[in-house]
Protein backbone atom coordinates (compact mmCIF):
# COMPACT_ATOMS: atom_id res chain seq x y z
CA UNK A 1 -93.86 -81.94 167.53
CA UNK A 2 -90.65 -83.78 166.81
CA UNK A 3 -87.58 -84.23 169.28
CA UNK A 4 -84.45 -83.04 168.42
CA UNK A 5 -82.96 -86.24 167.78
CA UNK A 6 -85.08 -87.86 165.81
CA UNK A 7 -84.24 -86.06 162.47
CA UNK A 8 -81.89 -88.26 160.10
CA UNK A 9 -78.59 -86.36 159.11
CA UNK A 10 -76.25 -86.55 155.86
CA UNK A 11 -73.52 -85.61 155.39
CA UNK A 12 -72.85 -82.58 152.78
CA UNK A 13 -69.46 -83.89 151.16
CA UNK A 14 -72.32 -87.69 150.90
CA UNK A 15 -74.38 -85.47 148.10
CA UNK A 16 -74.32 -85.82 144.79
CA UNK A 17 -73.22 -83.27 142.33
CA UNK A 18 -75.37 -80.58 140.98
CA UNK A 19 -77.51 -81.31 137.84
CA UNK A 20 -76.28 -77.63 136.19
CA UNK A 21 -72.89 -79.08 137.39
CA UNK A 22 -72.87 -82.18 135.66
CA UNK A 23 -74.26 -81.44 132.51
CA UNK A 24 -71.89 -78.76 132.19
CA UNK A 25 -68.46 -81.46 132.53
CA UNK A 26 -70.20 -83.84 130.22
CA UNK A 27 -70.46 -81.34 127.85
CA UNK A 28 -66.80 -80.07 128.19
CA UNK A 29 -65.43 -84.02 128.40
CA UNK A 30 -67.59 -84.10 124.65
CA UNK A 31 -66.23 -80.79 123.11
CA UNK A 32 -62.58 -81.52 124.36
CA UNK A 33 -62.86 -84.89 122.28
CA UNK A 34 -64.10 -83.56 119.61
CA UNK A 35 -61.22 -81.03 119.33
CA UNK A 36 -59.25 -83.98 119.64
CA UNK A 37 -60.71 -85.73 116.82
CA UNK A 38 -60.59 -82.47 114.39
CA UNK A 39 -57.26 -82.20 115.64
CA UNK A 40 -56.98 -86.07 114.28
CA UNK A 41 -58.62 -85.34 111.05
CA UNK A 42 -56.25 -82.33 110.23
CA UNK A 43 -53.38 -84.61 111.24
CA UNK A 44 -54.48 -87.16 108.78
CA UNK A 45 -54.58 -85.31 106.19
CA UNK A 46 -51.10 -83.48 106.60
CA UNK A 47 -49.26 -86.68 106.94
CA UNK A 48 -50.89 -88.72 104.26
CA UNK A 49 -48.05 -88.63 102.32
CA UNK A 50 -45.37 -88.20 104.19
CA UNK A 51 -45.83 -90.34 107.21
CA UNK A 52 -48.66 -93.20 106.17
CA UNK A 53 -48.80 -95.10 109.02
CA UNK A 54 -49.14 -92.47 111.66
CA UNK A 55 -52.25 -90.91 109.49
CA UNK A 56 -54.04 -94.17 109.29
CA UNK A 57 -53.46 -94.02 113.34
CA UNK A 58 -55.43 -90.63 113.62
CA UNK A 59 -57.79 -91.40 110.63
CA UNK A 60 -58.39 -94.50 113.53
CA UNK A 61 -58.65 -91.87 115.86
CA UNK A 62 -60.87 -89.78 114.22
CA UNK A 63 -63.40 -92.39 113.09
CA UNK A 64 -63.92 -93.66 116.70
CA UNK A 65 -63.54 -90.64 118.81
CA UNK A 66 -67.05 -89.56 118.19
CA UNK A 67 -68.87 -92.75 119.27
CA UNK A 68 -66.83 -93.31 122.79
CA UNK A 69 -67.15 -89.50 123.27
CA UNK A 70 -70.96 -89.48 122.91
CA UNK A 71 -71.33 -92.81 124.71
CA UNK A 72 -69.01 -91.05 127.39
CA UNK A 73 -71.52 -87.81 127.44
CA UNK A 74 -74.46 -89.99 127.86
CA UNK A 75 -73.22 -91.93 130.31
CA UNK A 76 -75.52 -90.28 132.62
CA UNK A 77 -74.92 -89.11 136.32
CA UNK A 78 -72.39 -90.62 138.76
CA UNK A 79 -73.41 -93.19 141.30
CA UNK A 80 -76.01 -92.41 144.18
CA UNK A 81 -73.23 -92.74 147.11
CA UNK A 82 -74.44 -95.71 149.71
CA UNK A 83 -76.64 -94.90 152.57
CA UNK A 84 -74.23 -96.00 155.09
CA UNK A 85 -71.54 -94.08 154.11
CA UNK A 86 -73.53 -90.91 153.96
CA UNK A 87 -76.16 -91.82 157.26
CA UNK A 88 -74.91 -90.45 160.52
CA UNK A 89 -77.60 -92.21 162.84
CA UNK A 90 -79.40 -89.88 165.46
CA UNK A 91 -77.63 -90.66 168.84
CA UNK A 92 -79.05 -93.04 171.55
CA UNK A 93 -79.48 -92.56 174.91
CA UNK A 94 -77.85 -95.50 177.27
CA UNK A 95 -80.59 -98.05 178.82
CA UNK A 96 -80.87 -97.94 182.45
CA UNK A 97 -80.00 -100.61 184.35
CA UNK A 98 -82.33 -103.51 184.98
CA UNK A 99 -83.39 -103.56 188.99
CA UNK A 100 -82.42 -101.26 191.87
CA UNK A 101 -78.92 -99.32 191.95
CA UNK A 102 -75.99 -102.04 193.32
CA UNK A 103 -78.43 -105.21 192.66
CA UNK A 104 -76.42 -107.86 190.61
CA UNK A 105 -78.41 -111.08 189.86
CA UNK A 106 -76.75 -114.58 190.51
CA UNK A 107 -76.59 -117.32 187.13
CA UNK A 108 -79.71 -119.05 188.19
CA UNK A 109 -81.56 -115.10 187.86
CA UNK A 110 -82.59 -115.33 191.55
CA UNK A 111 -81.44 -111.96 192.99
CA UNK A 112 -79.28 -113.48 195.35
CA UNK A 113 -75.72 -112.86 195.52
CA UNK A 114 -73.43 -115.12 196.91
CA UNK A 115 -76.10 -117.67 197.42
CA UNK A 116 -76.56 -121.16 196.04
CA UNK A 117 -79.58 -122.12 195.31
CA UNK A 118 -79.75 -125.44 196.96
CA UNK A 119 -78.96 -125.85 200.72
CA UNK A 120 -76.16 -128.21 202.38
């Protein structure tokens, strides 16, 4: 049977975000930029001929959206959080005190208080 406080404890706010949870954000991050990009595209081609430089911008943005955004959904999970900040350690009880109640022990470790240990 275990005692009560030998159990190890973490913290709830310490755990890491639900697998449902996570996939579902990656996948939202990776549709938002890719309405971005199609956004882009559409961009590009109503300004090709009236403003050139700012459609070569999102024909830019439009090429290279969809690499960072799938290297951004397949990033993977976040970081484990550390075991220390996470760990609440089971409480200790105090030691008792070495030797009977009132007893303190001189430097040299004899016992004696107030003594020296050589005589005049």
């Amino acid at each position: 049977m275990r005692k009560r406080g030998q159990t190890e404890t973490f913290r709830i706010t310490g755990a890491r975000q639900g697998l449902n949870e996570d996939v579902r954000g990656r996948q939202r991050r990776y549709v938002i930029s890719m309405g971005i990009r199609t956004l882009s595209v559409i961009l590009t081609v109503v300004l090709w001929n009236v403003e050139r430089y700012v459609a070569i911008g999102t024909l830019v943005l439009g090429a290279l959206l969809p690499y960072i955004a799938v290297v951004i959904a397949n990033a993977g999970r976040e970081n484990a959080p550390s075991l220390p900040g996470t760990f609440i350690p089971a409480p200790t009880r105090p030691a008792l005190p070495h030797g009977p109640a009132g007893a303190e022990e001189s430097a040299d470790g004899s016992g004696r208080v107030g003594q020296q240990g050589g005589q005049d």
